[in-house]
Protein backbone atom coordinates (compact mmCIF):
# COMPACT_ATOMS: atom_id res chain seq x y z
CA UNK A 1 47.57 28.29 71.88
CA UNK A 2 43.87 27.47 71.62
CA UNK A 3 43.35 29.89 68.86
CA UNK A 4 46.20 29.37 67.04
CA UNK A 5 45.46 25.56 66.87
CA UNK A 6 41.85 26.55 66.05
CA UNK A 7 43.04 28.60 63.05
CA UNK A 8 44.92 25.73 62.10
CA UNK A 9 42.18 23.90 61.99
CA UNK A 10 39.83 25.95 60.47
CA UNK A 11 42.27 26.61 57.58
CA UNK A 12 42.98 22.72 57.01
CA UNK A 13 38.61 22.23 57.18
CA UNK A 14 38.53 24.97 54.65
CA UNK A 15 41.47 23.24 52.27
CA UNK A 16 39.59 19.84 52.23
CA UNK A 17 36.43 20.80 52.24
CA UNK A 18 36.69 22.17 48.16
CA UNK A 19 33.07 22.95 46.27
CA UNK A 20 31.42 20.13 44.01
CA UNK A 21 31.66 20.78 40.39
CA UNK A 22 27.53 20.63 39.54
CA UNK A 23 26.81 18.90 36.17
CA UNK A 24 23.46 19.93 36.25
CA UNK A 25 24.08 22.86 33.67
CA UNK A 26 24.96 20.41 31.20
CA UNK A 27 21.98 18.41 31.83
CA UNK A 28 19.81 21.37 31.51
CA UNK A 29 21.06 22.18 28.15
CA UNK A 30 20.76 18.56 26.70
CA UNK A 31 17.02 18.42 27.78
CA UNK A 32 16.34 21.80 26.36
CA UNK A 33 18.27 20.41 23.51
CA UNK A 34 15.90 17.43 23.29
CA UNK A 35 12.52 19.17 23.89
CA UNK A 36 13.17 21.83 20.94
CA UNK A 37 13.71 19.07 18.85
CA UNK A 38 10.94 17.52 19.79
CA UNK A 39 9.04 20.62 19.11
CA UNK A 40 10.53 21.01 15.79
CA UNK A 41 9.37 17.93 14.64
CA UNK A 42 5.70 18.24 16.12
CA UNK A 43 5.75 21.82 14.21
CA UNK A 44 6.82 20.04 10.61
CA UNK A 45 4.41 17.42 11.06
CA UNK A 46 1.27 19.64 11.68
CA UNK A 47 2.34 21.91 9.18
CA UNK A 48 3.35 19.04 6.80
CA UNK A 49 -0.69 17.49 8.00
CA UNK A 50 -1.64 20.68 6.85
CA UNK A 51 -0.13 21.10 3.31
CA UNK A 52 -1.39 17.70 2.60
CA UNK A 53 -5.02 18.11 3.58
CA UNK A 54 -5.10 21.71 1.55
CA UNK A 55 -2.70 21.44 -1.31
CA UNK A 56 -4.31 17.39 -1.95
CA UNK A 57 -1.10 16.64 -3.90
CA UNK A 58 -2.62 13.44 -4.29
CA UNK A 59 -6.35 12.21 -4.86
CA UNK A 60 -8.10 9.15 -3.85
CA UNK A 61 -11.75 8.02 -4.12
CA UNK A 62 -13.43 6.53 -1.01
CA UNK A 63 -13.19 2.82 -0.12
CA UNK A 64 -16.90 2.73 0.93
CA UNK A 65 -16.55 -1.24 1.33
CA UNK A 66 -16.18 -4.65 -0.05
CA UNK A 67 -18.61 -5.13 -3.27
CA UNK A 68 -21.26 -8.32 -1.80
CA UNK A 69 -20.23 -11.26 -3.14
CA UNK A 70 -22.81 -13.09 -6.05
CA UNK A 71 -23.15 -16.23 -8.69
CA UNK A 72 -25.57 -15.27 -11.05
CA UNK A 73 -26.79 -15.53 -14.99
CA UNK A 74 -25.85 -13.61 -18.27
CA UNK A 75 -27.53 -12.98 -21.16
CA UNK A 76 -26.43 -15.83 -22.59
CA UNK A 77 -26.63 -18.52 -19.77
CA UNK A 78 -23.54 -18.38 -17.87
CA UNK A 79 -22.70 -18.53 -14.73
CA UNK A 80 -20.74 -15.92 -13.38
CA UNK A 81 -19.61 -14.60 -10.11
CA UNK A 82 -17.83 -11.48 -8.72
CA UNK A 83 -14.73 -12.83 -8.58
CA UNK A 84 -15.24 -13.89 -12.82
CA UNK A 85 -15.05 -9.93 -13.38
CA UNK A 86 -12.54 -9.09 -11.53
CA UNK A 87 -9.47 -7.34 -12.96
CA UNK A 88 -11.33 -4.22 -14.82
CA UNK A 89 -13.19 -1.45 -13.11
CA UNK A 90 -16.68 -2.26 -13.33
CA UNK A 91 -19.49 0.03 -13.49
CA UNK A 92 -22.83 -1.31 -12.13
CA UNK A 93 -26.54 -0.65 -12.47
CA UNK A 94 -29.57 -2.48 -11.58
CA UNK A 95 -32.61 -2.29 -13.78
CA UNK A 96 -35.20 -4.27 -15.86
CA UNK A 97 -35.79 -5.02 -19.22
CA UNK A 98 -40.05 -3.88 -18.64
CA UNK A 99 -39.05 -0.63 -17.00
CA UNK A 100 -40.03 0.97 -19.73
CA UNK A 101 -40.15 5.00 -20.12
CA UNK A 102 -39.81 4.95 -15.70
CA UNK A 103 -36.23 3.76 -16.63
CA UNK A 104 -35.42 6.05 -19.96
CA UNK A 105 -33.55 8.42 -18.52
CA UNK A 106 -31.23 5.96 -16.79
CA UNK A 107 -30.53 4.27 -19.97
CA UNK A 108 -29.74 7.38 -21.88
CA UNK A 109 -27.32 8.20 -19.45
CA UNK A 110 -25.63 4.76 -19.64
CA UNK A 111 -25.18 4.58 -23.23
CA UNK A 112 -23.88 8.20 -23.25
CA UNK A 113 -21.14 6.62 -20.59
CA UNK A 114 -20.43 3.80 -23.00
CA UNK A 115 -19.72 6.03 -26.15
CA UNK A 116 -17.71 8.30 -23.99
CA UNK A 117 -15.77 4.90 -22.81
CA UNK A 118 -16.08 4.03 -26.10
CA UNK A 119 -14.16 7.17 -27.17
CA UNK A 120 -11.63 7.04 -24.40
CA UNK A 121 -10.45 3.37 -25.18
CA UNK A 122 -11.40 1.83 -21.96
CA UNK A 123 -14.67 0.29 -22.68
CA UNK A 124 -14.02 -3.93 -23.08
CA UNK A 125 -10.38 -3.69 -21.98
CA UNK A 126 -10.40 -1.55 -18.43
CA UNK A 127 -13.96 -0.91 -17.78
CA UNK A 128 -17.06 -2.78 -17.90
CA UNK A 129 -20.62 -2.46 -17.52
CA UNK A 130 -22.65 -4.66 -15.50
CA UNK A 131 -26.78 -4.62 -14.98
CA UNK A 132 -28.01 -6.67 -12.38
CA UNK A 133 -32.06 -7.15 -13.29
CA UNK A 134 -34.19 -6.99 -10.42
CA UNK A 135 -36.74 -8.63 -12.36
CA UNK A 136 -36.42 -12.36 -11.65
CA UNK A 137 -39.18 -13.54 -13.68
CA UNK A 138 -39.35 -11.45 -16.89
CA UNK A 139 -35.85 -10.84 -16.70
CA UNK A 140 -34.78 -14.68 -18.65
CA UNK A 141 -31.55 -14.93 -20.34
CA UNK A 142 -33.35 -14.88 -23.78
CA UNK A 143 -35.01 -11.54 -22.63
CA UNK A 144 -31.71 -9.94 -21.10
CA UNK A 145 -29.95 -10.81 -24.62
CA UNK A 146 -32.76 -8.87 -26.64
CA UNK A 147 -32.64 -6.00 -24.63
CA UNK A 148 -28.68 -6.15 -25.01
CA UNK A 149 -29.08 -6.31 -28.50
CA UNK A 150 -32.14 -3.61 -28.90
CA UNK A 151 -29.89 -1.43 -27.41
CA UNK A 152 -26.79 -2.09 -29.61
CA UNK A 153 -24.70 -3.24 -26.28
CA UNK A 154 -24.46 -6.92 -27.22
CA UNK A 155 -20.73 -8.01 -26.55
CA UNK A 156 -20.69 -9.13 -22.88
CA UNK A 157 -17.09 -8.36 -22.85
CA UNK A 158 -18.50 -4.51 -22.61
CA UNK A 159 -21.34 -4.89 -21.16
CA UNK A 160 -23.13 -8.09 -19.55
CA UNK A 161 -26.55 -8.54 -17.95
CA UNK A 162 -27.18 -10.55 -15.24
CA UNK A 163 -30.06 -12.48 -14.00
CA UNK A 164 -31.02 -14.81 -10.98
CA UNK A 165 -33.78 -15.88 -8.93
CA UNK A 166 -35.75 -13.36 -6.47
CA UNK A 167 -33.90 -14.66 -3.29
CA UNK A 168 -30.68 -14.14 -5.14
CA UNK A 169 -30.99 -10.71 -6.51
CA UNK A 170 -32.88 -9.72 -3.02
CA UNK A 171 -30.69 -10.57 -1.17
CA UNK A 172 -27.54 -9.02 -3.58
CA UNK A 173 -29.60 -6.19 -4.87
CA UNK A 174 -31.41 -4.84 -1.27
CA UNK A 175 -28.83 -6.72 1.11
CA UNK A 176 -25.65 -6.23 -0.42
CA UNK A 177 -25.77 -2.66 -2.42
CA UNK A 178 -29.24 -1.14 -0.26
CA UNK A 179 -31.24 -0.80 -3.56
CA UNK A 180 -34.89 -0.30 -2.95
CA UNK A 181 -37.14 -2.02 -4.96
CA UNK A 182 -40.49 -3.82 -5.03
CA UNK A 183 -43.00 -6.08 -6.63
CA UNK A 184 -46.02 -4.05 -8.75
CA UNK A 185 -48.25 -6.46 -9.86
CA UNK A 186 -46.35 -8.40 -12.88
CA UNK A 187 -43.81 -5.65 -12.78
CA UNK A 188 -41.25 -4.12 -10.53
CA UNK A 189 -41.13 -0.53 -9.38
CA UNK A 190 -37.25 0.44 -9.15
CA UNK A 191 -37.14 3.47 -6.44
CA UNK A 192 -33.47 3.35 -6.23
CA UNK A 193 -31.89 3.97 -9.83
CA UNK A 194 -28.35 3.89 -9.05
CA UNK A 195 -24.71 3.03 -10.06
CA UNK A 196 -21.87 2.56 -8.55
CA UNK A 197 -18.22 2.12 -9.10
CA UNK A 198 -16.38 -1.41 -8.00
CA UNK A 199 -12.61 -1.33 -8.35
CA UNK A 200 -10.78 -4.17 -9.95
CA UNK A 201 -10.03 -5.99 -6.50
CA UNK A 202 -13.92 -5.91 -5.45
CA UNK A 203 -13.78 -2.75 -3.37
CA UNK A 204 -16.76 -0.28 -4.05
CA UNK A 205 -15.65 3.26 -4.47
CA UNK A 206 -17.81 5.50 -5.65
CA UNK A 207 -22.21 6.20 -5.95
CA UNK A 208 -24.05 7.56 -9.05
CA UNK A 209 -27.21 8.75 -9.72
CA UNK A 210 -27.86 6.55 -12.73
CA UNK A 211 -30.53 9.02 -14.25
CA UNK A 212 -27.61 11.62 -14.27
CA UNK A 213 -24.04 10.45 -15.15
CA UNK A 214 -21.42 12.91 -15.76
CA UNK A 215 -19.19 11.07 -18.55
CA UNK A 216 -16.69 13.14 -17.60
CA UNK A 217 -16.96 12.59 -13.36
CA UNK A 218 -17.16 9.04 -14.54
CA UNK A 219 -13.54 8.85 -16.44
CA UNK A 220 -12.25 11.28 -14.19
CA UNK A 221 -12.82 8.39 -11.34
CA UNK A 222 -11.85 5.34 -13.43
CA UNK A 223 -8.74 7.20 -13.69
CA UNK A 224 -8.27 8.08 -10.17
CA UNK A 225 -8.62 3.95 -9.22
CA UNK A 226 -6.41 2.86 -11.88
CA UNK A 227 -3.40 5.30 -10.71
CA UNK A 228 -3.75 4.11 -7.37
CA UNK A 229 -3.90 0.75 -8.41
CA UNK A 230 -0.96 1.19 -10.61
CA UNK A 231 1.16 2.80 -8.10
CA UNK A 232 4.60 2.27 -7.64
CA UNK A 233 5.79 0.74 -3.66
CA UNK A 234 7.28 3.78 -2.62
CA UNK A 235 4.06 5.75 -3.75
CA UNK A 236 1.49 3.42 -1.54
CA UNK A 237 2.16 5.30 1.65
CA UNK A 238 1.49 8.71 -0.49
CA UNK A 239 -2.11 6.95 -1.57
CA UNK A 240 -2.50 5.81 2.07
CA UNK A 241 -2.03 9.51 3.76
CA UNK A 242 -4.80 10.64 1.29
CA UNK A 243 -7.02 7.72 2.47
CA UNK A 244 -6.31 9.27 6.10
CA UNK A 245 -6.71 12.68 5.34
CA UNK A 246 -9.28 12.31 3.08
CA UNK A 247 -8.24 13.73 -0.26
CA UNK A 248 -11.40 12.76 -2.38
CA UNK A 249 -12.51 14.77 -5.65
CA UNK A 250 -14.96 17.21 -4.61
């Protein structure tokens, strides 16, 4: 009777006691799921990271920093400060009116840039030239005018020249842009003859050589600011992934 009861028993355990469906399968297969797509999208990043930084579909110059701010004098007696010339891509120099055959070569190259401007339609409406002396006491209004004029660059609207005293342009000149120059007796010895390229919000973007400007580097940047500039709102994140990944001309 033991037994048989015991059977009983056993049987009835064996009826109740029924195996637990597991959903751990499914859960399995949803994380999978989840880390491949994951994946995926890491993959067509990189390789999209990739295609950007080779192909460059789009280019950008540098934005080295803001342009130092300044109030200074033209050639005819005006004052004017950065934010006066803002607006137009501005291309600026820093000279002397006495620099005589030391700065020749500089000056050759920027009047070869003006007539290519000139040419291109730019000069006076997009672009201008500025020359910051860093001769405070030859370099007078009256002086800066003549040597506008000797030079066949008199309308300020394409090309001003700017004077102010020696703290000023010290402090703008070395300070501000890291132009090396110093006092010679009644002159001024200019060791650092270059240009550079200042956006039409004040950022500076690109460094010349001033002895050696490429016209055609030159337009080939103006032209590279003004499409960003001129870039529609759903291009701007475009221009800012070349910023990142550093699409410049080379």
């Amino acid at each position: 009777m033991r037994s048989s009861s015991s059977q009983v028993g056993a049987t009835s355990l064996s009826r109740s006691v029924r195996p637990v469906e597991s959903s751990r399968p499914a859960s399995v297969f949803w994380v999978r799921r989840a880390l491949y797509g994951v994946a995926a999208l890491f993959a067509a990043l990189v390789l999209l990271i990739l295609w950007f930084a080779i192909a460059r579909p789009v280019q950008v110059l540098p934005r080295i920093g803001q342009a130092p701010a300044f109030m200074l004098t033209d050639q005819d007696g005006r004052w004017i400060s950065d934010a006066d010339l803002r607006g137009r891509v501005l291309i600026i120099n820093f000279a002397h009116t006495r620099c005589g055959e030391r700065c020749a070569a500089m000056e050759r190259s920027l009047l070869t840039l003006v007539d290519a401007l000139r040419a291109d339609g730019r000069l006076g409406t997009q672009v201008r030239l500025v020359t910051i002396s860093v001769d405070a006491d030859g370099d007078t209004p009256p002086a800066l005018r003549a040597y506008a004029e000797r030079m066949n660059v008199a309308a300020p609207e394409e090309w001003i020249f700017l004077t102010g005293s020696a703290r000023e342009l010290k402090q703008l000149i070395g300070g501000g842009y890291g132009v090396y120059y110093r006092m010679n007796g009644e002159t001024v010895d200019l060791v650092d003859q270059r240009a550079v390229l200042v956006d039409e919000t004040g950022l500076l973007r690109a460094e010349y050589d001033g002895t050696r400007l490429d016209p055609a580097i030159v337009l080939r940047d103006i032209g590279l600011v003004e499409q960003e500039a001129n870039s529609s709102a759903t291009a701007r994140p475009i221009y800012e992934a070349a910023h990142i990944f550093v699409c410049y001309p080379r």
